[in-house]
Protein backbone atom coordinates (compact mmCIF):
# COMPACT_ATOMS: atom_id res chain seq x y z
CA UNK A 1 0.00 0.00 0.00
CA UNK A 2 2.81 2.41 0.93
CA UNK A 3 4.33 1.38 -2.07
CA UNK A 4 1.37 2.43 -4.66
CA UNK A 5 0.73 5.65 -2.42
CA UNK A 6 4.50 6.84 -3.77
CA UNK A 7 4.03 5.61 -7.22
CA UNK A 8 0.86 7.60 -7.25
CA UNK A 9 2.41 10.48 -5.85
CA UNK A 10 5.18 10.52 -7.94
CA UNK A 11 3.65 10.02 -11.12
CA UNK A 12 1.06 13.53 -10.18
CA UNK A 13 4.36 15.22 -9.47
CA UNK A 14 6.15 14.18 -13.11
CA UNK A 15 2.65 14.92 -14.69
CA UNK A 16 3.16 18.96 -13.64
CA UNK A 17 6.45 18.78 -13.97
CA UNK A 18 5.77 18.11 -17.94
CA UNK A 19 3.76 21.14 -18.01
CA UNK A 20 6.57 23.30 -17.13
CA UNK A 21 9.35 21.78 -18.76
CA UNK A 22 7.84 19.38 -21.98
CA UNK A 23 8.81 22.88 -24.05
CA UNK A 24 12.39 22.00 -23.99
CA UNK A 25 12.00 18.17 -24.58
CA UNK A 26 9.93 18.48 -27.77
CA UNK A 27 12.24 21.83 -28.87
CA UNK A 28 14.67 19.01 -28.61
CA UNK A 29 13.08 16.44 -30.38
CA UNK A 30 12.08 19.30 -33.91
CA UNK A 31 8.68 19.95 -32.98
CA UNK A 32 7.10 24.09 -34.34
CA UNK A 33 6.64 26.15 -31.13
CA UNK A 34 2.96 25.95 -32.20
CA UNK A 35 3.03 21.92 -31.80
CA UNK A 36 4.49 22.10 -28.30
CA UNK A 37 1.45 24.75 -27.49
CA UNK A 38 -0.94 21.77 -28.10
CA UNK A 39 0.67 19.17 -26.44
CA UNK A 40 1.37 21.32 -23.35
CA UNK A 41 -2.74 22.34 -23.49
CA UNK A 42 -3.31 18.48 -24.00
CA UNK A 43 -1.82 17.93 -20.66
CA UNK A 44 -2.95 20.47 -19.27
CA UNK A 45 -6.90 19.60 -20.05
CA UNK A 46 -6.67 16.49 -18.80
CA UNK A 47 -5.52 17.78 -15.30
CA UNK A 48 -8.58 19.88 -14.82
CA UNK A 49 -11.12 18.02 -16.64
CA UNK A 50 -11.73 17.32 -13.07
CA UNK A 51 -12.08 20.33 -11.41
CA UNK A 52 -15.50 21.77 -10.31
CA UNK A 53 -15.02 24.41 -12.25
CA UNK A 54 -15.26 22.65 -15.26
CA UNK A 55 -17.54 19.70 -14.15
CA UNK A 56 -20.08 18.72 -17.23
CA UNK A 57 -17.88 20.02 -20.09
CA UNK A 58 -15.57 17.79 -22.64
CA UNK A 59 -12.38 17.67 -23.08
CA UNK A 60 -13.11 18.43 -26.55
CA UNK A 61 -14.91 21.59 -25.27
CA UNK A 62 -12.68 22.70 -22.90
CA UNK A 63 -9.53 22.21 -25.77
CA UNK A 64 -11.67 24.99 -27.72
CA UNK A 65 -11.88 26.71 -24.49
CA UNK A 66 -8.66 26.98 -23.33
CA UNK A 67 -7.43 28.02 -27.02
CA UNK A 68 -9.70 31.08 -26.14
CA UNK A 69 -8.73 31.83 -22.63
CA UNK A 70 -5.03 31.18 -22.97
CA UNK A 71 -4.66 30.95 -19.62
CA UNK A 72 -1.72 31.41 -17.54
CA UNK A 73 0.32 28.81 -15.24
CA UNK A 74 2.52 30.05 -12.03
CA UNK A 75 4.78 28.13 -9.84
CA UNK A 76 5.21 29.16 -6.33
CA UNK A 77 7.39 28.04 -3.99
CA UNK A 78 5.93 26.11 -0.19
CA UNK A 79 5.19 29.35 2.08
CA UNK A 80 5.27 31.85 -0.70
CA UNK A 81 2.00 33.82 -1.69
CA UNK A 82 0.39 32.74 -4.31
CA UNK A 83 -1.48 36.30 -4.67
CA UNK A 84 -1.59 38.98 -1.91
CA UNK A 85 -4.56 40.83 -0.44
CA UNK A 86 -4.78 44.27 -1.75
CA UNK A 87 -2.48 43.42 -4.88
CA UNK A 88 -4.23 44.05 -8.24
CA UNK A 89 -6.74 41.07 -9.76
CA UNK A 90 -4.99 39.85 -12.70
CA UNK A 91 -7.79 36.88 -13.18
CA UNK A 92 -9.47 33.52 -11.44
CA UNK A 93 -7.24 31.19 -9.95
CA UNK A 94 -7.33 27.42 -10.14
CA UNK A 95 -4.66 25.57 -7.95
CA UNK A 96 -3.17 22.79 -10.57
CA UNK A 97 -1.04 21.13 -8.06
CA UNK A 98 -0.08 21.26 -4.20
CA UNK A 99 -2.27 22.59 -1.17
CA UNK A 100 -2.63 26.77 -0.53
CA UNK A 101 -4.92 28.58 2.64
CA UNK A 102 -6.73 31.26 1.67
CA UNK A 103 -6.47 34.02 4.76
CA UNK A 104 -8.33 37.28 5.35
CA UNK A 105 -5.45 39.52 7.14
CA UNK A 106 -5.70 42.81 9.53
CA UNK A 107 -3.86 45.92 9.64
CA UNK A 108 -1.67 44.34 12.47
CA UNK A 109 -0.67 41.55 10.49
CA UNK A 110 -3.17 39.44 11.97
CA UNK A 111 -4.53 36.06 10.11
CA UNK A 112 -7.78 34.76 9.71
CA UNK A 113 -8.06 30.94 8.07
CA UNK A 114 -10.78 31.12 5.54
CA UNK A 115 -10.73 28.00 3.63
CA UNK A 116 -7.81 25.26 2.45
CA UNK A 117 -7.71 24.70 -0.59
CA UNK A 118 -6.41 21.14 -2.89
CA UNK A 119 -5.64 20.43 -6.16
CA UNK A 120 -9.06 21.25 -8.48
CA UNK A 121 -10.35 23.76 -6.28
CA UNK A 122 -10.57 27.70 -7.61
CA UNK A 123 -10.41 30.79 -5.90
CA UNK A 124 -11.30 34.25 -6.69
CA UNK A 125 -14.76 33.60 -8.61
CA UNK A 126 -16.61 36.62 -6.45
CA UNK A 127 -13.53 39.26 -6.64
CA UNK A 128 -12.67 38.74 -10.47
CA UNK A 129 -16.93 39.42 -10.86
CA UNK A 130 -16.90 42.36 -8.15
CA UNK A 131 -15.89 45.74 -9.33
CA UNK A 132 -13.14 46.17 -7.21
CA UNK A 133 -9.95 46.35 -8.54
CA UNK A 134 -7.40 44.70 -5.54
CA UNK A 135 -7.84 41.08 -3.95
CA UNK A 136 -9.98 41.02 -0.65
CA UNK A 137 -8.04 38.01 0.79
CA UNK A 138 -4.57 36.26 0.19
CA UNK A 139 -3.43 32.89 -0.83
CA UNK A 140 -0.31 31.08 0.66
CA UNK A 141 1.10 27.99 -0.68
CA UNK A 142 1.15 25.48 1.73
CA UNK A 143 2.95 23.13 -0.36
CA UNK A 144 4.80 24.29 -3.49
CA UNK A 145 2.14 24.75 -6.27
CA UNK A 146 1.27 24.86 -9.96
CA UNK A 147 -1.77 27.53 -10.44
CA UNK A 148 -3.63 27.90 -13.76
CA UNK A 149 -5.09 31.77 -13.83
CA UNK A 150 -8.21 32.76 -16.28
CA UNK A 151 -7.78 35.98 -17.58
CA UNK A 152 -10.70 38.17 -16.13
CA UNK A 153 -11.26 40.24 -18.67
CA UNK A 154 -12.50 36.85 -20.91
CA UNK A 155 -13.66 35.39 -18.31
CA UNK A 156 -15.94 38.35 -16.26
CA UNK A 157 -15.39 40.97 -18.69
CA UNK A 158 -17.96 42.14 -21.51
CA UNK A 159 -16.42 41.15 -24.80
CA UNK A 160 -18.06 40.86 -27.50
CA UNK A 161 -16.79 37.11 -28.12
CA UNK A 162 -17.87 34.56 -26.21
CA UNK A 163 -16.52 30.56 -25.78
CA UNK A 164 -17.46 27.38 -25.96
CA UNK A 165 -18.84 25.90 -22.37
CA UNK A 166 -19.16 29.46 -20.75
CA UNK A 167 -22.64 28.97 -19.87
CA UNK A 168 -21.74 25.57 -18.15
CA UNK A 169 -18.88 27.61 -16.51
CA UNK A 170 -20.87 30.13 -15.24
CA UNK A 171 -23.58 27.92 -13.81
CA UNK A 172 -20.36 25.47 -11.90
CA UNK A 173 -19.10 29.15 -10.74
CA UNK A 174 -22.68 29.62 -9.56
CA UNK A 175 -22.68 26.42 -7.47
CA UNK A 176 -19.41 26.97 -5.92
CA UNK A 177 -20.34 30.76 -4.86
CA UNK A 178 -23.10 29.68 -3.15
CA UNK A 179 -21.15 26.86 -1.15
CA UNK A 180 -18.60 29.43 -0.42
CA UNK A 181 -21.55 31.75 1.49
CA UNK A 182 -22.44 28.82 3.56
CA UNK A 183 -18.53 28.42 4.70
CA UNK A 184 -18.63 32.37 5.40
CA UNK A 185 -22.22 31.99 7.41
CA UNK A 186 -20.69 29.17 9.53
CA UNK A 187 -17.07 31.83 9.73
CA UNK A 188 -19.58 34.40 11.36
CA UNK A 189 -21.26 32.03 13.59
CA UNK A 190 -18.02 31.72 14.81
CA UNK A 191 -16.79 35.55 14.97
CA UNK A 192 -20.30 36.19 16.42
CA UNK A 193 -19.27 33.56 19.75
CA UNK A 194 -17.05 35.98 22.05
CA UNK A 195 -16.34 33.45 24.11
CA UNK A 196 -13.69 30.83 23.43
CA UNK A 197 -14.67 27.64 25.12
CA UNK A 198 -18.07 27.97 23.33
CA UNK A 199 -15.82 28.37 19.70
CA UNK A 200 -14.07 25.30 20.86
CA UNK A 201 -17.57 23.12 21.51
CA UNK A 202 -19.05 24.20 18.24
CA UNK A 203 -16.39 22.98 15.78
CA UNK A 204 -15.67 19.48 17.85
CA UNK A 205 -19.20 19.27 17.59
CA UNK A 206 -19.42 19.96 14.27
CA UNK A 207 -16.59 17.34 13.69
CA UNK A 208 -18.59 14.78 15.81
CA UNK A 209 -21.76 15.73 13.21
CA UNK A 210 -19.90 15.02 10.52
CA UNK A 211 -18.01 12.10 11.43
CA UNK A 212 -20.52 10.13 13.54
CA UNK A 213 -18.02 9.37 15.96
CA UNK A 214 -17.29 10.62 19.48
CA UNK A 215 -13.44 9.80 18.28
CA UNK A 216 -11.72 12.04 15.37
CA UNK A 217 -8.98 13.13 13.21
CA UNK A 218 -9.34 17.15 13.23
CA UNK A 219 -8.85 18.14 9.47
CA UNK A 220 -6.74 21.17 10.55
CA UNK A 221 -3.48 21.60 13.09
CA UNK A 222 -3.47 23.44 16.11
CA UNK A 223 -2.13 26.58 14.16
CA UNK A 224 -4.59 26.25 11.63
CA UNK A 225 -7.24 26.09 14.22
CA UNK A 226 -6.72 29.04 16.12
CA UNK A 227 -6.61 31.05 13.06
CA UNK A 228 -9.90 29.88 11.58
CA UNK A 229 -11.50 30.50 15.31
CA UNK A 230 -9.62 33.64 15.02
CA UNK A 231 -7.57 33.18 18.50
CA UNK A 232 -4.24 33.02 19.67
CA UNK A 233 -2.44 29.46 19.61
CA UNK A 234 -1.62 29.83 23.13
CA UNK A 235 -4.89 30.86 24.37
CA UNK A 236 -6.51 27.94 22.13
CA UNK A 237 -4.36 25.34 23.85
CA UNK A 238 -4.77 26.23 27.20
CA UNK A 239 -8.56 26.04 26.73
CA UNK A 240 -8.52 22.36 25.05
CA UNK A 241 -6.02 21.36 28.06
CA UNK A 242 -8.63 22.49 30.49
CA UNK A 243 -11.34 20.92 29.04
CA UNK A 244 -9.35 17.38 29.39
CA UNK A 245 -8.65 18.31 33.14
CA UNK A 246 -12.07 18.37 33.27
CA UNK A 247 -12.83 15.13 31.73
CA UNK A 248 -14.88 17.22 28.84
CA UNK A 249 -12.93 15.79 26.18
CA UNK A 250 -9.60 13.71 25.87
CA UNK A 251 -7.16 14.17 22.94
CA UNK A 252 -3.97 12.64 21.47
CA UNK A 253 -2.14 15.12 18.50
CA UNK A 254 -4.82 15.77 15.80
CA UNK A 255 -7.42 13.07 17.75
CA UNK A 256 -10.27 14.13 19.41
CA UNK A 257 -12.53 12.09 22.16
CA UNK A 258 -15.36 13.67 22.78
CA UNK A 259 -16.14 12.20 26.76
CA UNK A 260 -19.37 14.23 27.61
CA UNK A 261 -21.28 15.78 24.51
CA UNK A 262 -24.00 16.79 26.79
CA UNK A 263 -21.74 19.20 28.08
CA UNK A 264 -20.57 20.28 24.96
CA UNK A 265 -24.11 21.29 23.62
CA UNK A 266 -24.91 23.13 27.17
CA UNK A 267 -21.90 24.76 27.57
CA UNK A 268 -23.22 26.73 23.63
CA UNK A 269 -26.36 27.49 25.51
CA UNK A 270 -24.90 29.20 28.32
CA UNK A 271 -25.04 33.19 28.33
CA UNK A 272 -21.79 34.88 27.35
């Protein structure tokens, strides 16, 4: 099993790795500059036939597509941002390769986790169709990362041309908008707690929800967690520590036992 889960790995790894170098091989091998422009968008369409984004179209249709949108592929490095709040909107992103955190940042320098992001997922849909000019939020590579950017002007813009499979586009963007506002509803829930114990008890409980199981894997690290509850890491590890001293909950790295989730759910109905 270990074995395969390498092979896998490595083979993803070579596949974006022929993206950005393939030009040279072919150049190599006597092949126009126009030939190595559809073999790279070959490749390419197969990697995000995949995606949301472009979930119900062909890979004939998104070939056509893509000649149209030309769009644009970045490399950044692990810990590097892959665009910056308040930098100018060049165009939609869609992460290729690797795993990014998209963060809403304060004047102090403060973080706030929004959402992680994987391989097929996009960012940017609601800024590149606002009207304003500079990104809200940033994105960090987590991991290094291959990112595939739409140019907005084709893809929000009013030109007078369309493509192929925008309509199908635009209803996929549709769908992911709206399960975006339900992540930022739940983000508010949180903000709206004031009181950290009760921030705690709703996301464990939401993890027991979703998992069925009073014992879980938390999808995010300690770090992570404090800045999607928007607290300090210190404060947010005293708190959890407490709660084991009282026999609320037990925990072992990322695992969670929940011991008494009738406290839990009364300690949410308590007055702040």
């Amino acid at each position: 099993m270990f074995i395969f889960v390498i092979i896998c790995f490595c083979c993803k790894l070579l596949l974006v790795y022929s993206i950005l170098t393939y030009r040279d091989y072919v150049g190599n091998q006597g092949y126009s500059s126009q030939k190595v422009v559809v073999i790279l968008q070959d490749i390419l369409v197969k990697i995000v036939a995949k995606s949301p984004m472009f979930s119900g179209i062909s890979i004939d249709t998104l070939t056509i597509m893509f000649a149209y949108l030309s769009p644009k592929l970045l490399h950044c490095s692990a810990n590097s941002y892959i665009v910056e709040q308040n930098e100018k909107i060049a165009g939609l992103g869609l992460l290729i390769h690797g795993k990014a955190s998209i963060i809403k940042e304060n004047v102090t320098g403060k973080s706030m986790l929004i959402k992680k992001i994987k391989n097929g997922e996009s960012f940017g849909i609601r800024a590149v169709f606002s009207q304003q000019n500079d990104w809200p939020v940033s994105v960090v590579a987590k991991t290094d990362c291959t990112v595939m950017f739409l140019p907005r002007e084709k893809i929000a813009g009013k030109c007078k041309n369309t493509f192929l499979g925008r309509e199908q586009v635009l209803q996929n963007m549709l769908l992911l908008v709206s399960q975006n506002n339900c992540l930022l509803h739940r983000k508010l829930e949180y903000i709206a707690l004031k009181n950290l114990r009760k921030k705690i008890c709703m996301y464990f409980l939401e993890q027991y929800e979703a998992s069925g199981e009073k014992t879980f894997t938390l999808p995010l690290n300690r770090n992570e967690l404090a800045d999607f509850l928007y607290v300090s890491r210190p404060a947010l590890s005293r708190e959890i520590g407490r709660m084991r001293d009282e026999e609320i909950i037990d925990f072992f790295s990322t695992s969670i036992t929940l011991r008494n989730v009738d406290v839990l759910k009364q300690i949410l109905e308590y007055p702040d």
